[in-house]
N, C-alpha and C. Protein backbone atom coordinates (compact mmCIF):
# COMPACT_ATOMS: atom_id res chain seq x y z
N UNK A 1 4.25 -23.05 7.54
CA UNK A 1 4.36 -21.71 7.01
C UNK A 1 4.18 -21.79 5.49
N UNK A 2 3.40 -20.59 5.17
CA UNK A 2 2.91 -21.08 3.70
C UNK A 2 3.48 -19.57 3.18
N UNK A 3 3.49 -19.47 1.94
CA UNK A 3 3.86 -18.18 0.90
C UNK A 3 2.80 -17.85 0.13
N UNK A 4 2.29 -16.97 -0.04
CA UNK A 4 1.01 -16.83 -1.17
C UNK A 4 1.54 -15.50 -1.84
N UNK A 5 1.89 -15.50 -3.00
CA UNK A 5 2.13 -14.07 -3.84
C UNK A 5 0.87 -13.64 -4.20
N UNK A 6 0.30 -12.20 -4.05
CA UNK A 6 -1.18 -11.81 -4.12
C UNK A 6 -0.87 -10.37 -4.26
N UNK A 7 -2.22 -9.60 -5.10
CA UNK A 7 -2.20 -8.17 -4.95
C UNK A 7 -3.24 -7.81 -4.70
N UNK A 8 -3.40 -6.62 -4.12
CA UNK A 8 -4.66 -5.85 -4.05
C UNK A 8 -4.82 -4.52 -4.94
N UNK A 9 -5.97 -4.77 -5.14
CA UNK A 9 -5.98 -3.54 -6.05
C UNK A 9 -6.85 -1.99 -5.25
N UNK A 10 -6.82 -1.02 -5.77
CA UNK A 10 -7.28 0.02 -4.70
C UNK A 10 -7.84 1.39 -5.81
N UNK A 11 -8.41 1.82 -4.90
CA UNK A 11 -9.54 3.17 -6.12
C UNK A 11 -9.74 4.10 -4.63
N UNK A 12 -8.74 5.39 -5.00
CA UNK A 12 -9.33 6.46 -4.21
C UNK A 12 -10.09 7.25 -4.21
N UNK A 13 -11.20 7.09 -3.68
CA UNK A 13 -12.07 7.69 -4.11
C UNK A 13 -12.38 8.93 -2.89
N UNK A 14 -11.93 8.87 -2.03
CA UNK A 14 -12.15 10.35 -1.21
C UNK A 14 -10.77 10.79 -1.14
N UNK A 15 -10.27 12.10 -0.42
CA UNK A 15 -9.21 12.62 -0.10
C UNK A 15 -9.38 12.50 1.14
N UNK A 16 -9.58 11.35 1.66
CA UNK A 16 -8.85 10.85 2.97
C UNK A 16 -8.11 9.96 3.21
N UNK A 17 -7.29 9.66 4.10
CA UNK A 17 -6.50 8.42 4.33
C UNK A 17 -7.08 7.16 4.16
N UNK A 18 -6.53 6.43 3.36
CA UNK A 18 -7.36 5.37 2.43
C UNK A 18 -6.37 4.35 3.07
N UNK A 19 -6.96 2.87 3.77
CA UNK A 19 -6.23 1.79 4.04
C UNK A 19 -6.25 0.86 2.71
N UNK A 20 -5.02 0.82 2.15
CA UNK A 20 -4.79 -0.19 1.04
C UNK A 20 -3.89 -1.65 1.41
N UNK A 21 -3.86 -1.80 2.25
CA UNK A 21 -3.55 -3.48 2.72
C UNK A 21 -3.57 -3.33 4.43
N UNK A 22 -3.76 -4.21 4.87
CA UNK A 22 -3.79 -4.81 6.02
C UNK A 22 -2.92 -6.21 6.26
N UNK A 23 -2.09 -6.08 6.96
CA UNK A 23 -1.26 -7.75 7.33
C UNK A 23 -1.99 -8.05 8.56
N UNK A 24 -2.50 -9.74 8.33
CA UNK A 24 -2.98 -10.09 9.40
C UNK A 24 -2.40 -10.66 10.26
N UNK A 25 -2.70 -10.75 11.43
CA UNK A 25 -2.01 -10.84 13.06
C UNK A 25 -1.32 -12.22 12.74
N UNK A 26 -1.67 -13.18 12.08
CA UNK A 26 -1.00 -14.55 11.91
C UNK A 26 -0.05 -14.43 10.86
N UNK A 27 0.53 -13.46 10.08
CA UNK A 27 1.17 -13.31 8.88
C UNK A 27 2.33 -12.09 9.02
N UNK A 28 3.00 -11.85 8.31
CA UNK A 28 4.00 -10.70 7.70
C UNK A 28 3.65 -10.68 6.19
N UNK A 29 4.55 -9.80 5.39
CA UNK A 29 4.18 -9.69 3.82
C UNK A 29 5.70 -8.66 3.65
N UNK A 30 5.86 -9.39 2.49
CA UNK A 30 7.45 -8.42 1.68
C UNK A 30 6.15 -7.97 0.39
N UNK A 31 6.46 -6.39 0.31
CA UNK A 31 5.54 -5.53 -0.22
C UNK A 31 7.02 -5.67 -1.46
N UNK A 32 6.11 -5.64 -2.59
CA UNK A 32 7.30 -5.41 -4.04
C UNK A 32 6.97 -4.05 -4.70
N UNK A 33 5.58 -3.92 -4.55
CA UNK A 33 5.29 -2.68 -5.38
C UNK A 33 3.64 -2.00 -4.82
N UNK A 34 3.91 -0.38 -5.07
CA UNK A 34 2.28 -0.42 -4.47
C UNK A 34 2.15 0.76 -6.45
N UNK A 35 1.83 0.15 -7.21
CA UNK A 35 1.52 1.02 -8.16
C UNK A 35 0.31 1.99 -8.57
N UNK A 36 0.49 2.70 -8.54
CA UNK A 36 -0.38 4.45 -8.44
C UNK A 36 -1.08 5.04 -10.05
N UNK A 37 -2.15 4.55 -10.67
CA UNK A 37 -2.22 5.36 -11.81
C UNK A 37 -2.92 6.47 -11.80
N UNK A 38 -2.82 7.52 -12.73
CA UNK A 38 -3.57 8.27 -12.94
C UNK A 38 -3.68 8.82 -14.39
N UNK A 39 -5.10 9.37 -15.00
CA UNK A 39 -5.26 9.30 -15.65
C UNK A 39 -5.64 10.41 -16.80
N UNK A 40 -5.79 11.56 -15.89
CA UNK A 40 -6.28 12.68 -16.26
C UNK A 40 -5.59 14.24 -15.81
N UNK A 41 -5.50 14.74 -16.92
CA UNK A 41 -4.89 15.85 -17.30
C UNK A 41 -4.37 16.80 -16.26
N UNK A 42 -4.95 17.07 -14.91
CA UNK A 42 -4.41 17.72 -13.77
C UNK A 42 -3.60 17.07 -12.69
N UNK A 43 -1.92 17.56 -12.39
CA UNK A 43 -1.49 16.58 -11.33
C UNK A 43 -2.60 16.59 -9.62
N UNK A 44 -2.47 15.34 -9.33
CA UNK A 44 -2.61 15.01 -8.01
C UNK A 44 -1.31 14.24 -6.98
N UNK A 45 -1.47 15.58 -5.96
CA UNK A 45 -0.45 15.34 -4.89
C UNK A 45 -1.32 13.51 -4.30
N UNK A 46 -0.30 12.48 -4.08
CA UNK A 46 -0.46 11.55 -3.43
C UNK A 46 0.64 10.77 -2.45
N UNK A 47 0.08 10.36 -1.40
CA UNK A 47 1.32 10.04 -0.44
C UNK A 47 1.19 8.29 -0.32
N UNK A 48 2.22 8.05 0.47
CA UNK A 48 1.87 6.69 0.89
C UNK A 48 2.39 6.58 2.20
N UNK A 49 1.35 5.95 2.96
CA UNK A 49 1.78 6.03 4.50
C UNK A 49 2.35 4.35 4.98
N UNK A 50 3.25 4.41 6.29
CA UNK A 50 3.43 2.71 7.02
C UNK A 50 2.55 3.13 8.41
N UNK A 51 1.45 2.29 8.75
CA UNK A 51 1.28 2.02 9.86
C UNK A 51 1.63 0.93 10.48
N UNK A 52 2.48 1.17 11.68
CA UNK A 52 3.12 0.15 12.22
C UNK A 52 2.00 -0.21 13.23
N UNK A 53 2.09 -1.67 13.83
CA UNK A 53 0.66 -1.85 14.70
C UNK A 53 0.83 -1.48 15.79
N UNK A 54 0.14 -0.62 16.27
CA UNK A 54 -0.10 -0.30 17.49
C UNK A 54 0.87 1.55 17.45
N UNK A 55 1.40 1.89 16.10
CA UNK A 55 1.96 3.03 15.90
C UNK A 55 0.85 4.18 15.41
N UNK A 56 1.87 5.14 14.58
CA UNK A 56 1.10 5.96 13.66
C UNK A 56 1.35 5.96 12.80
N UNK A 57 0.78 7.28 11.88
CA UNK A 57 0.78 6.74 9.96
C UNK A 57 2.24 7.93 9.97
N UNK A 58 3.10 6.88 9.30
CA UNK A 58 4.24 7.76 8.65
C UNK A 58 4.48 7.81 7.21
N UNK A 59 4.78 9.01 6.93
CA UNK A 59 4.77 8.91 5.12
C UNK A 59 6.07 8.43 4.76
N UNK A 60 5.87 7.35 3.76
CA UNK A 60 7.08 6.68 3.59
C UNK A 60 7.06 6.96 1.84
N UNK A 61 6.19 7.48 1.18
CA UNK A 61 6.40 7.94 -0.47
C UNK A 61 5.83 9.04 -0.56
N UNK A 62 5.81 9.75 -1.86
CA UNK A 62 4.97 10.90 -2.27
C UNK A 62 5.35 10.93 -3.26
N UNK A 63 4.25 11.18 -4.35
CA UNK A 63 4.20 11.45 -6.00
C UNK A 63 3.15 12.97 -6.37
N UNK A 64 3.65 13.38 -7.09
CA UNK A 64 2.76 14.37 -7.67
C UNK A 64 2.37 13.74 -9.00
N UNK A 65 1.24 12.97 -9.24
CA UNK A 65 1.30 11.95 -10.05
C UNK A 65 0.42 12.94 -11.40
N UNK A 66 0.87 12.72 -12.89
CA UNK A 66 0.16 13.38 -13.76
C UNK A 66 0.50 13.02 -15.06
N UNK A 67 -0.99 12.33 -15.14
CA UNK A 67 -1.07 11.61 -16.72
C UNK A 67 0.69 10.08 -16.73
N UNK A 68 0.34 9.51 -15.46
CA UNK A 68 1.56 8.42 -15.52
C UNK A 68 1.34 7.56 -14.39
N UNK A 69 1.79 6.41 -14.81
CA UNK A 69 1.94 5.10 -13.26
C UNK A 69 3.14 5.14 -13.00
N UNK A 70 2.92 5.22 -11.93
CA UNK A 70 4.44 5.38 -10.53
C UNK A 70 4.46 3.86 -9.86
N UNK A 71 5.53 3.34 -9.09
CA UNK A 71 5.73 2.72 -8.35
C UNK A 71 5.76 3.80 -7.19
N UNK A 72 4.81 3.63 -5.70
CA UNK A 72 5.12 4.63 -5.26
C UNK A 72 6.05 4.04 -4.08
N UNK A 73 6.36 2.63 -3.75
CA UNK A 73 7.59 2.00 -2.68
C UNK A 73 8.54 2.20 -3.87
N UNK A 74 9.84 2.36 -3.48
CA UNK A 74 10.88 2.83 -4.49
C UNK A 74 11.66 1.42 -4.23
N UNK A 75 11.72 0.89 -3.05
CA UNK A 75 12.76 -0.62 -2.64
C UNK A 75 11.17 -1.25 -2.09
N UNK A 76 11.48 -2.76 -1.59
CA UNK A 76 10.96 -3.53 -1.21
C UNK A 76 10.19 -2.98 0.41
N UNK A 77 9.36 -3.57 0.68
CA UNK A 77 9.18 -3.16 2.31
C UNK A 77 8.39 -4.78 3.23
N UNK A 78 9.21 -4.66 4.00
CA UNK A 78 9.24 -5.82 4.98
C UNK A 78 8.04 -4.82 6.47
N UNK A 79 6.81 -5.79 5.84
CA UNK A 79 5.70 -5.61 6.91
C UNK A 79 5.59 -6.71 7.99
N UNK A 80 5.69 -6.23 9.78
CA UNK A 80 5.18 -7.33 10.50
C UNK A 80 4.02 -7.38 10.33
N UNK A 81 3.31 -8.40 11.00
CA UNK A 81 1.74 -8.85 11.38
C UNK A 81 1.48 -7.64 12.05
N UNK A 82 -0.05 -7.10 11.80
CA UNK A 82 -0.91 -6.10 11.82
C UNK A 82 -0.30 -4.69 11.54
N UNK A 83 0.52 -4.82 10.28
CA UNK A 83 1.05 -3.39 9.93
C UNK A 83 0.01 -3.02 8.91
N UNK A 84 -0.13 -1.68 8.45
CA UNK A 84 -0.86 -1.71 7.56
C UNK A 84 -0.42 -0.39 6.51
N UNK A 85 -0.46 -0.54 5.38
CA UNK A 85 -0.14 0.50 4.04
C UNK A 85 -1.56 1.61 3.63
N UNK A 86 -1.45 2.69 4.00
CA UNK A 86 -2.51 3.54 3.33
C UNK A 86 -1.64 4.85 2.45
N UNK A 87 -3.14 5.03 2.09
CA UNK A 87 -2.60 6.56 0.73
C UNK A 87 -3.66 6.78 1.04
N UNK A 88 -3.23 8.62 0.26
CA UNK A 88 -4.23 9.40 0.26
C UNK A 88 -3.86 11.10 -0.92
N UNK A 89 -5.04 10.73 -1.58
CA UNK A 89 -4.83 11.71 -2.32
C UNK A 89 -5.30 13.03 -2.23
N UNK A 90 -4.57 13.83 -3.15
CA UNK A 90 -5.48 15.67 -2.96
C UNK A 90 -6.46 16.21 -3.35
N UNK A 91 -6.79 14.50 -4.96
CA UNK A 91 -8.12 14.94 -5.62
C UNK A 91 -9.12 13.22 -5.42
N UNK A 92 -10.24 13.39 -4.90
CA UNK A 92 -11.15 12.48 -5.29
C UNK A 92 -11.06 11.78 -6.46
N UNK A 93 -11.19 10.30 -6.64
CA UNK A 93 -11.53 9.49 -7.99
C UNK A 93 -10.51 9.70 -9.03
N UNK A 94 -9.66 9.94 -8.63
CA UNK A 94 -8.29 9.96 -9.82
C UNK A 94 -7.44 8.99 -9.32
N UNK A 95 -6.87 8.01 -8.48
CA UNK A 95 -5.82 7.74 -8.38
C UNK A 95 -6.46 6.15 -8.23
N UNK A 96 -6.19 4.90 -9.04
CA UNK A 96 -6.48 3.43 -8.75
C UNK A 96 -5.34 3.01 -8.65
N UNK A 97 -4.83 1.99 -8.39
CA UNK A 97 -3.63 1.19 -8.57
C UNK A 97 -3.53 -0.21 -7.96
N UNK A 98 -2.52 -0.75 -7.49
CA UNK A 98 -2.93 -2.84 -6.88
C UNK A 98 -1.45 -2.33 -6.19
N UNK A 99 -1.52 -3.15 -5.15
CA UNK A 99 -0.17 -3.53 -4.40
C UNK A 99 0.10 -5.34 -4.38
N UNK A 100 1.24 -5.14 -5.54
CA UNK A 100 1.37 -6.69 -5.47
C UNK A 100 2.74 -6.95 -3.72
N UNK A 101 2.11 -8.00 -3.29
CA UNK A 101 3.24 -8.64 -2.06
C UNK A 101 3.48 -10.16 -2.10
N UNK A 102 3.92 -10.66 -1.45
CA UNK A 102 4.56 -12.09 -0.83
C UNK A 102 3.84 -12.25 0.69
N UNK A 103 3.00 -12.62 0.92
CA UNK A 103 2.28 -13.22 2.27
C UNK A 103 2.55 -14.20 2.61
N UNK A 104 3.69 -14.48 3.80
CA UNK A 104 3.94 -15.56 4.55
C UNK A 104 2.90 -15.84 5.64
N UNK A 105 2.02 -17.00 5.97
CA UNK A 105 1.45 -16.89 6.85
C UNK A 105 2.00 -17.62 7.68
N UNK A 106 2.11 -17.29 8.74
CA UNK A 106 2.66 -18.10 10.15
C UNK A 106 1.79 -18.60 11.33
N UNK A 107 0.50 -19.00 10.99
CA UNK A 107 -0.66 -19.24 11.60
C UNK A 107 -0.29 -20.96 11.92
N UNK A 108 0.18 -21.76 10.96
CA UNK A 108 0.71 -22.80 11.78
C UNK A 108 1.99 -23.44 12.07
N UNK A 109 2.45 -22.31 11.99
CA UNK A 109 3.94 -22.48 12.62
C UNK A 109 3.96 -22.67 14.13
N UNK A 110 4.60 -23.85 14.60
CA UNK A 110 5.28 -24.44 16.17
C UNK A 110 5.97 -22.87 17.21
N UNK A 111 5.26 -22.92 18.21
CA UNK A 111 6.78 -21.93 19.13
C UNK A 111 5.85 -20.50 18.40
């Protein structure tokens, strides 16, 4: 079992449900932060969803984000293998940000 600290970074560019990480089937991940900027003068409503695998998308944040970077997980979040984190905003091309996590992979772990 290995640990890799890593982020992804993300650019919304439509107002649709945007997948910003994926945990893979051999792994889990402790999520620390999914940070949200924006940059320009009008707020944009933005959410952040948990898909659990094999669930649906539940909103687990929401920012009305304007002219500021948010943390939009407020505590830590403990993802199993094939969960996955999306957002989605109200305006096109305003909202970038990175989700830094902790990726345990368990691909050669015994049992």
């Amino acid at each position: 079992m290995t640990i890799q600290y890593k982020s992804e970074v993300f650019d919304l560019t439509t107002t649709n449900l945007t997948t910003v990480l994926t945990v893979a089937t051999s792994a889990v991940a402790i999520v620390k932060t999914v940070q949200a900027v924006h940059d320009t003068a009008s707020a944009v409503d933005t959410d952040l969803f948990l898909k659990k695998s094999g669930g649906s998308n539940v909103i687990i944040g929401h920012e009305d984000l304007n002219k500021e970077t948010v943390n939009m997980l407020k505590n830590t979040l403990n993802l199993e293998a094939g969960d996955v984190i999306k957002m989605q905003a109200g305006t096109a091309n305003e909202i970038t940000g990175a989700v830094s996590y902790a990726l345990i992979d368990r691909s050669q772990q015994n049992g």
